[in-house]
Protein backbone atom coordinates (compact mmCIF):
# COMPACT_ATOMS: atom_id res chain seq x y z
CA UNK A 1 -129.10 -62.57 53.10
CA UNK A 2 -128.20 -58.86 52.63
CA UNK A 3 -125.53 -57.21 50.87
CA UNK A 4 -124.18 -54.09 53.06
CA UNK A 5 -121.41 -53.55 51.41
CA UNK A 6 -120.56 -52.25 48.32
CA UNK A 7 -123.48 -50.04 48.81
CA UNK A 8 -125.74 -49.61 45.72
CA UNK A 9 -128.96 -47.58 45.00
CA UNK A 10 -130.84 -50.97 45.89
CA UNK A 11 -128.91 -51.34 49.20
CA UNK A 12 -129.48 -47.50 50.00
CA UNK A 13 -133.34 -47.88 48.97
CA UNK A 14 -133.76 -50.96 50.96
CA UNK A 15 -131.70 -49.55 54.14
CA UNK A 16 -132.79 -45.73 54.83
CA UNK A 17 -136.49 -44.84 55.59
CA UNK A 18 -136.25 -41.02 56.76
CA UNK A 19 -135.07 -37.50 55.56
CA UNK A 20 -131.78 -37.66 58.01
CA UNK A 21 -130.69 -41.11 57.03
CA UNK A 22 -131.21 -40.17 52.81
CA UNK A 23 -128.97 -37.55 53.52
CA UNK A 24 -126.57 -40.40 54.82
CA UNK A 25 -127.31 -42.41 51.94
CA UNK A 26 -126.20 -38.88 49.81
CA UNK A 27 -122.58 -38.40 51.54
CA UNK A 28 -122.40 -42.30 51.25
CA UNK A 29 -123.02 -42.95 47.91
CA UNK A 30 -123.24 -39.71 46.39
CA UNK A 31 -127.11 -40.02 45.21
CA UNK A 32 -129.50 -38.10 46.57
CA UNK A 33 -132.37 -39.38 48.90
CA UNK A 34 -134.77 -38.11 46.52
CA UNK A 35 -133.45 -40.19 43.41
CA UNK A 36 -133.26 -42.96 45.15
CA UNK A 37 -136.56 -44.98 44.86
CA UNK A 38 -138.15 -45.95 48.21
CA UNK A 39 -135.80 -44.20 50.13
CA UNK A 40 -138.56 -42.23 52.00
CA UNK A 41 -140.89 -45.36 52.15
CA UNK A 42 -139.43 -46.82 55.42
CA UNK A 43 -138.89 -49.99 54.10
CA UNK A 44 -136.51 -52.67 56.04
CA UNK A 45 -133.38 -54.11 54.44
CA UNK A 46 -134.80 -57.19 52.50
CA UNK A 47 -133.35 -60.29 54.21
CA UNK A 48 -133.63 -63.16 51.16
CA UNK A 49 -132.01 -66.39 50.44
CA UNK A 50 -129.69 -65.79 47.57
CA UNK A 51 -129.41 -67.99 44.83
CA UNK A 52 -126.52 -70.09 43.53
CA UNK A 53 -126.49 -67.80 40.67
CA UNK A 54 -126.12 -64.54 42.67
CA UNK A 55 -123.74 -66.02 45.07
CA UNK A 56 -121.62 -67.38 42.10
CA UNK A 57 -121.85 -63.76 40.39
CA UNK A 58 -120.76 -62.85 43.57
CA UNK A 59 -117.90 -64.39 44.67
CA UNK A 60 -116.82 -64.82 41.05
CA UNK A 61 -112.86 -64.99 40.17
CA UNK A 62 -111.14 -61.98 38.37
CA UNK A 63 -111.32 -62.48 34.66
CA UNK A 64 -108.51 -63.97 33.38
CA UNK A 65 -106.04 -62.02 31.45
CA UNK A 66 -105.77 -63.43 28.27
CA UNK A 67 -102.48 -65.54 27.04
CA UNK A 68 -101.28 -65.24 30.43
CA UNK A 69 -103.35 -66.31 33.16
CA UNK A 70 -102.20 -65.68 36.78
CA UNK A 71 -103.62 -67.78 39.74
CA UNK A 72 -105.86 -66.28 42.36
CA UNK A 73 -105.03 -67.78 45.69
CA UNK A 74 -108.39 -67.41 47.93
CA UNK A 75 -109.02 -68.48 51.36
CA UNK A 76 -112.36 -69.12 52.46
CA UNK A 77 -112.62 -69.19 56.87
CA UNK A 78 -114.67 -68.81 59.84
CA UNK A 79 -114.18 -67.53 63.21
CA UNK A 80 -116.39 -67.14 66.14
CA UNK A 81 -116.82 -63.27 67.45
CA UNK A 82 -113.56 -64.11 70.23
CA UNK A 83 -110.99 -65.34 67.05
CA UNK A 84 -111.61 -69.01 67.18
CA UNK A 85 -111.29 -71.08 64.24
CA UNK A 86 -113.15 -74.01 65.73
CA UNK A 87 -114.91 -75.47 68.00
CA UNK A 88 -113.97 -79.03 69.90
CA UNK A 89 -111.23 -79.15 66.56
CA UNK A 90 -113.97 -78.79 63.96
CA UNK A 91 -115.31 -75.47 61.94
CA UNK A 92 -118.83 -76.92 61.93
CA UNK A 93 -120.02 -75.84 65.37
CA UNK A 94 -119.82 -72.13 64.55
CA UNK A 95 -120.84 -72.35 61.17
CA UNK A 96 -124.68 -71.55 59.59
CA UNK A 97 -126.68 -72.99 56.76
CA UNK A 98 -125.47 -69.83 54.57
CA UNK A 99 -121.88 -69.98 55.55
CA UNK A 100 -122.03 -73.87 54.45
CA UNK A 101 -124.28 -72.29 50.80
CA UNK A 102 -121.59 -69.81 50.36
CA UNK A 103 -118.98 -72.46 51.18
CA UNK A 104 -120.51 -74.85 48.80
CA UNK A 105 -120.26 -71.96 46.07
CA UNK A 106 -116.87 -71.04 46.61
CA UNK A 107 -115.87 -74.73 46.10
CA UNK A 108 -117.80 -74.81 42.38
CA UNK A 109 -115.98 -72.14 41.41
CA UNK A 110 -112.48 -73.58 41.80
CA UNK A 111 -110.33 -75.64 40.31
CA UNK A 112 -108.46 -76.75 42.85
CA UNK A 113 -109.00 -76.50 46.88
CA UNK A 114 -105.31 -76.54 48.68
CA UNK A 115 -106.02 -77.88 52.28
CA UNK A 116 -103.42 -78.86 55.50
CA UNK A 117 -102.80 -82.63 56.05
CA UNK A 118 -103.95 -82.02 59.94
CA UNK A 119 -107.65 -80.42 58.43
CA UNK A 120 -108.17 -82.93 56.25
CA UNK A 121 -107.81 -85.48 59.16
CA UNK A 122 -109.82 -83.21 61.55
CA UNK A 123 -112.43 -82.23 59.72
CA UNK A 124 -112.64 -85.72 57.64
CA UNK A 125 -112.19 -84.63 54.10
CA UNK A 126 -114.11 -86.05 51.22
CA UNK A 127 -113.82 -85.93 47.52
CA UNK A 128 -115.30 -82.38 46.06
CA UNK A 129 -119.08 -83.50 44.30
CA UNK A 130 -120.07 -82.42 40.95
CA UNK A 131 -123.28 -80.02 41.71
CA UNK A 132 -125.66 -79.96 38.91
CA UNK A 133 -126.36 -76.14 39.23
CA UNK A 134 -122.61 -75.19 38.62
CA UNK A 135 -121.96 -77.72 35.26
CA UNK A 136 -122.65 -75.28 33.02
CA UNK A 137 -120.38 -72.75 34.35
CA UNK A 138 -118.07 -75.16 34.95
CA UNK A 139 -117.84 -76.76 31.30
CA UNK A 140 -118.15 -72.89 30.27
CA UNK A 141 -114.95 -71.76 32.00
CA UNK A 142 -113.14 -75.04 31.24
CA UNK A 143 -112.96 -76.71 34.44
CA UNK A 144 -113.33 -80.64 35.56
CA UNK A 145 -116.96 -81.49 36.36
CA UNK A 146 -115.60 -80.47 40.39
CA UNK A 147 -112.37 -79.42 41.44
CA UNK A 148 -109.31 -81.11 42.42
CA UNK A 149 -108.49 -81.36 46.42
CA UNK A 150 -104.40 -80.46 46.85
CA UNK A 151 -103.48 -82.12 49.94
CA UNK A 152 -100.69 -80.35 51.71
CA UNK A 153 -98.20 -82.52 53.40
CA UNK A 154 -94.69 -83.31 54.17
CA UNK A 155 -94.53 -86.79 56.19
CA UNK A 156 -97.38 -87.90 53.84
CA UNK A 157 -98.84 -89.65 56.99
CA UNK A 158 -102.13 -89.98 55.56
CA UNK A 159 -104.61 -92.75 55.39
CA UNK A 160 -105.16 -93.57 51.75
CA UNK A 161 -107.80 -96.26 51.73
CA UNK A 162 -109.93 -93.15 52.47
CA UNK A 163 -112.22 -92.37 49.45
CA UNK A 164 -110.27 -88.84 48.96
CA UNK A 165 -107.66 -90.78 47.76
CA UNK A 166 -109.53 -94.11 46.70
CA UNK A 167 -112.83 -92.66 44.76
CA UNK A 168 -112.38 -89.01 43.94
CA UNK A 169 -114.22 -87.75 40.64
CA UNK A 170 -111.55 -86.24 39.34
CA UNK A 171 -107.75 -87.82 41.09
CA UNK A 172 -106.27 -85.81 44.35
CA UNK A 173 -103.43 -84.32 44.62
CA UNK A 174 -100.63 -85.28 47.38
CA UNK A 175 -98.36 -81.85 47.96
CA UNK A 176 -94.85 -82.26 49.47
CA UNK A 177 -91.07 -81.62 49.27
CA UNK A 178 -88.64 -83.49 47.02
CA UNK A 179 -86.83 -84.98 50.25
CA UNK A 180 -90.25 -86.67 51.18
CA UNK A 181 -89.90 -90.32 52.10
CA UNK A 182 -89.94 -92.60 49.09
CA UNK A 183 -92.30 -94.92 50.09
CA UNK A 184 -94.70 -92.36 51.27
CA UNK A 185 -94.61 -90.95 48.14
CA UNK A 186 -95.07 -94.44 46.57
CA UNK A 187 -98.31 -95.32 49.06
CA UNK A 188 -99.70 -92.18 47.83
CA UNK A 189 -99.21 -93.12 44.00
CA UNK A 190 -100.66 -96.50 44.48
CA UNK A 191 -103.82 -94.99 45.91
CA UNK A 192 -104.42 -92.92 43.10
CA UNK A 193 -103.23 -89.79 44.46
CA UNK A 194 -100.78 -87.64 41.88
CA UNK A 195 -97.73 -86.32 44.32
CA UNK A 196 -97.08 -82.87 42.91
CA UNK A 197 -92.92 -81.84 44.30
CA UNK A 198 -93.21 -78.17 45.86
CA UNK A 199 -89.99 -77.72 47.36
CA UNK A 200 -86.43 -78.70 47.81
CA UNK A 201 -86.85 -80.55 51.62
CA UNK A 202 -89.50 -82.20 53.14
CA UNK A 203 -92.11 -79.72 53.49
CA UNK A 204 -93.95 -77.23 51.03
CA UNK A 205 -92.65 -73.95 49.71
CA UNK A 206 -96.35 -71.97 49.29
CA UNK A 207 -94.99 -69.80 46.43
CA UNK A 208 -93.67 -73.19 44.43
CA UNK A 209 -97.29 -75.07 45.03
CA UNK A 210 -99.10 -71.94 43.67
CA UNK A 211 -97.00 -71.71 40.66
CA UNK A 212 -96.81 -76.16 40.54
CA UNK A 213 -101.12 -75.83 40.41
CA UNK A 214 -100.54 -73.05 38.17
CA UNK A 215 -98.60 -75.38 35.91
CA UNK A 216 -101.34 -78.01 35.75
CA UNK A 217 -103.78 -75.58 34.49
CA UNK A 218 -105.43 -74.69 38.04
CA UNK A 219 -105.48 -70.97 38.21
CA UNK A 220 -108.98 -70.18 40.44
CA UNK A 221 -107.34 -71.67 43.95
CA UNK A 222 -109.42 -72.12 47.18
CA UNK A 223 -107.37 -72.97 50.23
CA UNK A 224 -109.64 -73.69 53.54
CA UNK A 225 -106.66 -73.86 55.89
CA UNK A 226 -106.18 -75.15 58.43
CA UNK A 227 -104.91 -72.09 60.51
CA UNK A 228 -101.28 -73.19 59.74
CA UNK A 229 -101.22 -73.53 56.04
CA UNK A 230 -103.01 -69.94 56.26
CA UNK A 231 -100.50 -68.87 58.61
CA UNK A 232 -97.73 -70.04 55.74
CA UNK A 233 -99.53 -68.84 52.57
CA UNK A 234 -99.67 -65.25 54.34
CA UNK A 235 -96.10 -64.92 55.70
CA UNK A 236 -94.50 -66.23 51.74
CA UNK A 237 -97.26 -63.27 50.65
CA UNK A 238 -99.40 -65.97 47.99
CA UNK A 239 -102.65 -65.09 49.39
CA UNK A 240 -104.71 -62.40 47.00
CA UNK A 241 -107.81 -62.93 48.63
CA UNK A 242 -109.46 -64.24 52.54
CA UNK A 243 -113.50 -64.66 52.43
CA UNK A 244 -114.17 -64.37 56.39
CA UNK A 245 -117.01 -65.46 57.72
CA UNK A 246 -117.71 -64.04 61.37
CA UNK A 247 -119.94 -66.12 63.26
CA UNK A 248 -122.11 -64.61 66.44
CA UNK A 249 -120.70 -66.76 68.72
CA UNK A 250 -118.09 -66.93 71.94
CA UNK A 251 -116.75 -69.71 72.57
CA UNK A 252 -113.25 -68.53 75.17
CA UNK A 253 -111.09 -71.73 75.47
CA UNK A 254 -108.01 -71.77 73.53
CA UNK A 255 -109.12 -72.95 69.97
CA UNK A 256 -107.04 -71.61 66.87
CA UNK A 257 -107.26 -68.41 65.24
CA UNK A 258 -107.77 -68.52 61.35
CA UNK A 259 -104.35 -67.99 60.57
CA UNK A 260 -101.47 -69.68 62.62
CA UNK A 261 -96.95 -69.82 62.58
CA UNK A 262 -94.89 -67.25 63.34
CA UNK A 263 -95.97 -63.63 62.26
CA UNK A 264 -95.22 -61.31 59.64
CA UNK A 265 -92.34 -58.45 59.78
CA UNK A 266 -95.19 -55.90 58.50
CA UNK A 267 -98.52 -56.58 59.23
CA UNK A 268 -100.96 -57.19 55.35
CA UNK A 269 -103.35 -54.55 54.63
CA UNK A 270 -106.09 -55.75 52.59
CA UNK A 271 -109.36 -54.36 51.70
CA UNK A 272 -112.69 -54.58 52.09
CA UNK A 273 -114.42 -55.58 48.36
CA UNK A 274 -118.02 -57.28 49.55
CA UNK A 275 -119.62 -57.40 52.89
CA UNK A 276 -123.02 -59.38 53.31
CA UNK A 277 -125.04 -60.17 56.51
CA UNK A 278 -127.70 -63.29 57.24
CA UNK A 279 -128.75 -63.81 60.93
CA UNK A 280 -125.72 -62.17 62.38
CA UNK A 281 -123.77 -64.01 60.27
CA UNK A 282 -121.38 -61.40 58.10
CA UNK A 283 -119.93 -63.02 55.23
CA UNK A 284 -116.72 -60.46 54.05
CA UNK A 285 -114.62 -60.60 50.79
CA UNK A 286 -111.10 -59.42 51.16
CA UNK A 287 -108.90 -58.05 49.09
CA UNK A 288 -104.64 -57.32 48.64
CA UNK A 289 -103.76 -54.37 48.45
């Protein structure tokens, strides 16, 4: 993996070998080609594997402000080089080994991970795993041994003798309106799940389940979609942060983009904050702004 973005006196060592491309690496960065060790030694980009550790440092949260914490929605998706979300209904398929090590990492970092009904039966979600190289973080910033899935839903129409509900580490969380049906909401409590009320009819108001997780003490949030919880979270403007990975692929058909629902007045600029590259894989980190 390389980082390409924000460009540092490592990245512009690594990247530039000649006298025309330091001179890039001066208007780029404002150092000069000479200061910058290597720059002349025609050395290639170093393609690693990160570690946990750098990846965590990484993709780390914002530090909290203190006495008043505020919650830091993130998104973490992938799309193919054409806009599609999946392939045959599942993200796997255009995925890589460092999309899934990056995935993995964004998941120990959060408290909780807010995900669609529909994904959760597509994609076959399971409990979130302790991971031995993230408990000491984790116990450091004051978080459960793994986070908490938030499942988004307003019929409740899910199977609970599945072991997200029946045998997670730490209990899930059922998300839904306060018109929800009453024995839905009472199949969900029996499994295990807590039903968290985020909104006045049957379905979920984004800006109340941000501020409900908020209330419980979950403040780092990962949402992995599906495309229409995406779609929602962006058009009620809760989203702070969307970690794209762009897969090499094509795949045509007429699979989901990563965002779905009806679209926004004004389109959302965000910004560019991290942009790393493995394989053709590029792995960016975006920012509101």
């Amino acid at each position: 993996m390389r980082r390409l973005f924000p460009v540092t006196d490592e990245t512009a060592a690594q990247a530039f070998g000649g006298t025309a491309q330091g001179e890039g690496v001066r208007r780029a960065t404002g150092v000069r080609a000479a200061d910058v060790p290597g720059a002349h030694g025609g050395s290639a980009l170093v393609d690693r594997e990160w570690s946990l550790a750098e990846l965590a440092a990484a993709y780390a949260y914002p530090e909290p402000v203190a006495g008043a914490p505020r919650p830091w929605l993130r998104a973490n998706m992938v799309s193919s080089l054409d806009g599609a979300a999946q392939h045959d209904g599942r993200s796997q398929p255009i995925s890589s080994a460092a999309d899934m090590r990056i995935f993995g990492t964004l998941r120990a970092l959060a408290d909780v991970i807010v995900v669609g009904a529909e994904t959760v039966r597509q994609e076959g979600y399971r409990p979130a795993r302790a991971r031995a190289e993230f408990a000491d973080g984790r116990k450091a910033a004051g978080q459960a041994p793994a986070p908490v899935i938030a499942v988004v839903s307003a019929s409740l129409e899910l199977d609970f003798s599945l072991p997200l509900f029946t045998s997670p580490l730490v209990p899930t969380l059922v998300l839904t309106g306060a018109a929800a049906a009453a024995d839905r909401v009472a199949a969900a409590e029996k499994a295990g799940a807590t039903v968290v009320i985020a909104g006045e009819g049957t379905g979920v108001e984004p800006a109340r389940a941000v501020a409900a997780l908020a209330g419980l003490g979950h403040t780092r949030l990962l949402t992995e979609g599906g495309p229409r919880l995406l779609g929602q979270l962006i058009a009620d403007e809760v989203l702070d942060e969307l970690c794209l990975t762009v897969s090499p692929m094509l795949t045509a058909g007429d699979a989901q983009r990563i965002a779905g629902g009806p679209s926004v007045e004004v389109p959302h600029r965000f910004e560019l904050a991290s942009l790393l590259e493995e394989a053709g894989f590029l792995f960016g980190r975006y920012r509101r702004s």
